[in-house]
Protein backbone atom coordinates (compact mmCIF):
# COMPACT_ATOMS: atom_id res chain seq x y z
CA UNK A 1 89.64 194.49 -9.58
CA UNK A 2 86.72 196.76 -8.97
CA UNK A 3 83.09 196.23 -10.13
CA UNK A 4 83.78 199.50 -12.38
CA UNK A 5 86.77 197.94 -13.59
CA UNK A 6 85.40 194.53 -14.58
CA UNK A 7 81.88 196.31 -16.23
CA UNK A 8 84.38 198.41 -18.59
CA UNK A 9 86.15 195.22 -19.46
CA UNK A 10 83.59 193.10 -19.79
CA UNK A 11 81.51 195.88 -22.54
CA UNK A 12 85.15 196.17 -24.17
CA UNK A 13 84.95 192.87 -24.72
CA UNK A 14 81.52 192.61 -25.97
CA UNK A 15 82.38 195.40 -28.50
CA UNK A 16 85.13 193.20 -29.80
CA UNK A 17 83.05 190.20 -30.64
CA UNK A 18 81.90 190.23 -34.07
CA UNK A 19 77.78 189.52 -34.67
CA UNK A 20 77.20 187.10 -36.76
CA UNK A 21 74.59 186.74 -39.63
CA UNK A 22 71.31 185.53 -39.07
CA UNK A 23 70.28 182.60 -40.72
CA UNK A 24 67.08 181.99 -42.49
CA UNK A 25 65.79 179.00 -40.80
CA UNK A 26 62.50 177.47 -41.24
CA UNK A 27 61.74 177.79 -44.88
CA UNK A 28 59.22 175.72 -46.64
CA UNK A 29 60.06 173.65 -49.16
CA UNK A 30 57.90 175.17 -50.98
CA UNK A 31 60.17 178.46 -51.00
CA UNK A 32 63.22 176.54 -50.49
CA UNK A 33 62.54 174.93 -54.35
CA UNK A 34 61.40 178.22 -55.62
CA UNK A 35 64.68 179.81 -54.54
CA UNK A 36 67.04 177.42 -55.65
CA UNK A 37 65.51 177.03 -59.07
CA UNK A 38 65.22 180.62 -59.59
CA UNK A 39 69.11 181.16 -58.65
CA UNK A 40 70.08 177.41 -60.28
CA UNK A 41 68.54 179.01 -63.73
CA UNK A 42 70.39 182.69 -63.10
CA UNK A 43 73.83 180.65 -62.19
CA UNK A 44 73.02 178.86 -65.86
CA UNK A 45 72.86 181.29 -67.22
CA UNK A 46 75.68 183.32 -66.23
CA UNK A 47 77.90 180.66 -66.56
CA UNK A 48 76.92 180.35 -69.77
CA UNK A 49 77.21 183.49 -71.15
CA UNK A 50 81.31 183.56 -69.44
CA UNK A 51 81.64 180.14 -71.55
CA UNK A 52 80.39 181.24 -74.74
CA UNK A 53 82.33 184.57 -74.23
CA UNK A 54 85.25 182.58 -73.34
CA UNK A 55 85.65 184.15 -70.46
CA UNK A 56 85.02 181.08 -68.25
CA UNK A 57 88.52 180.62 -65.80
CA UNK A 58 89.76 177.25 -65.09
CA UNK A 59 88.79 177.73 -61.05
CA UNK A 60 85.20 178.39 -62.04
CA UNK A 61 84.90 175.20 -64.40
CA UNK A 62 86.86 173.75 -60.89
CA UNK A 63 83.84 175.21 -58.89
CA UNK A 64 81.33 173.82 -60.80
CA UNK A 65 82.26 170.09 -60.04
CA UNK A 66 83.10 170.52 -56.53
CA UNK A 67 80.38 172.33 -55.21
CA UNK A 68 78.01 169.48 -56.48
CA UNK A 69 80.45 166.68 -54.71
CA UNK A 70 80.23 168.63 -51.39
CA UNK A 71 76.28 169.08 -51.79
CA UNK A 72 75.82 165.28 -52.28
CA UNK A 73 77.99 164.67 -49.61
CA UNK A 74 76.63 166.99 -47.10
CA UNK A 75 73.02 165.66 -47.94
CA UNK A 76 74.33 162.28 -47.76
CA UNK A 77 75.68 162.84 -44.50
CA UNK A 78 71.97 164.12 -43.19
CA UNK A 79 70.52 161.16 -44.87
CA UNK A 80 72.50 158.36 -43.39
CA UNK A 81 72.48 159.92 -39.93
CA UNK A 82 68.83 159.45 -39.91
CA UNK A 83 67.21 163.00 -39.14
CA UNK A 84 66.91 163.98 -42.85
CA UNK A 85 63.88 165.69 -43.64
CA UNK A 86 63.67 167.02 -47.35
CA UNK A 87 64.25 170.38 -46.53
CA UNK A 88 67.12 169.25 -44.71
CA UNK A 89 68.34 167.45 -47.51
CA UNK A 90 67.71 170.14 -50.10
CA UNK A 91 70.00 172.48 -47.74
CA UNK A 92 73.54 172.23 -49.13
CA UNK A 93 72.20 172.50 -52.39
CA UNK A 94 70.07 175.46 -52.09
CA UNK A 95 72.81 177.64 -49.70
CA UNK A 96 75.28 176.93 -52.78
CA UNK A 97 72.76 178.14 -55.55
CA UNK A 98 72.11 181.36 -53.73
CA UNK A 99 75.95 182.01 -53.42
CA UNK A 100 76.71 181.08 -56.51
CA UNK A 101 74.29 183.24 -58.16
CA UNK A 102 75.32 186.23 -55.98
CA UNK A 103 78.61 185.86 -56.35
CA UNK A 104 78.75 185.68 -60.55
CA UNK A 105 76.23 188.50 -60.52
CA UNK A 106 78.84 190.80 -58.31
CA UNK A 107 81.53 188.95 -61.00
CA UNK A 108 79.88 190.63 -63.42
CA UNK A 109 79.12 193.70 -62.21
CA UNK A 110 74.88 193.53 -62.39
């Protein structure tokens, strides 16, 4: 194979690889509390209003109780291995509070 040859396959191939997202690392806890209860209280809320509107679906009531399991078990994890920090701890719970929120705000269309 030429040198030509292998620079078009190798830039074919670097076109097919998706990027992925970049994560936020490094956030104080400070920030890190201050996001999570801001989307926490907007996922409360939203929630709410689908339950008192009775439009609340069995997979979201499903949602609610396993997304807490897998956040104390993730944090858990952290803790027992020994490098927990609390921002390391506070983690699992935070990602799921953002996604949550952003996800029942598309739901409803705001």
């Amino acid at each position: 194979m030429t040198r030509f040859a292998k620079r078009l396959t190798g830039d074919y191939q670097k076109g097919l690889v998706m990027k992925t997202r970049k994560r936020r690392h490094g956030l104080s806890l400070a920030v890190m509390m201050s996001d999570m209860m801001l989307a926490s209280c907007e996922t409360i809320t939203r929630r709410f209003l689908l339950i008192t509107q009775n439009d609340c679906s069995p997979a979201e009531y499903r949602r609610m109780v396993k997304e807490k399991t897998e956040a104390a078990a993730r944090s858990t994890v952290r803790l027992v291995s020994g490098r927990a920090t609390m921002t390391s701890l506070l983690v699992p719970w935070h990602s799921r509070a953002i996604a949550n929120a952003r996800r029942l705000r598309k739901k409803q269309g705001v």
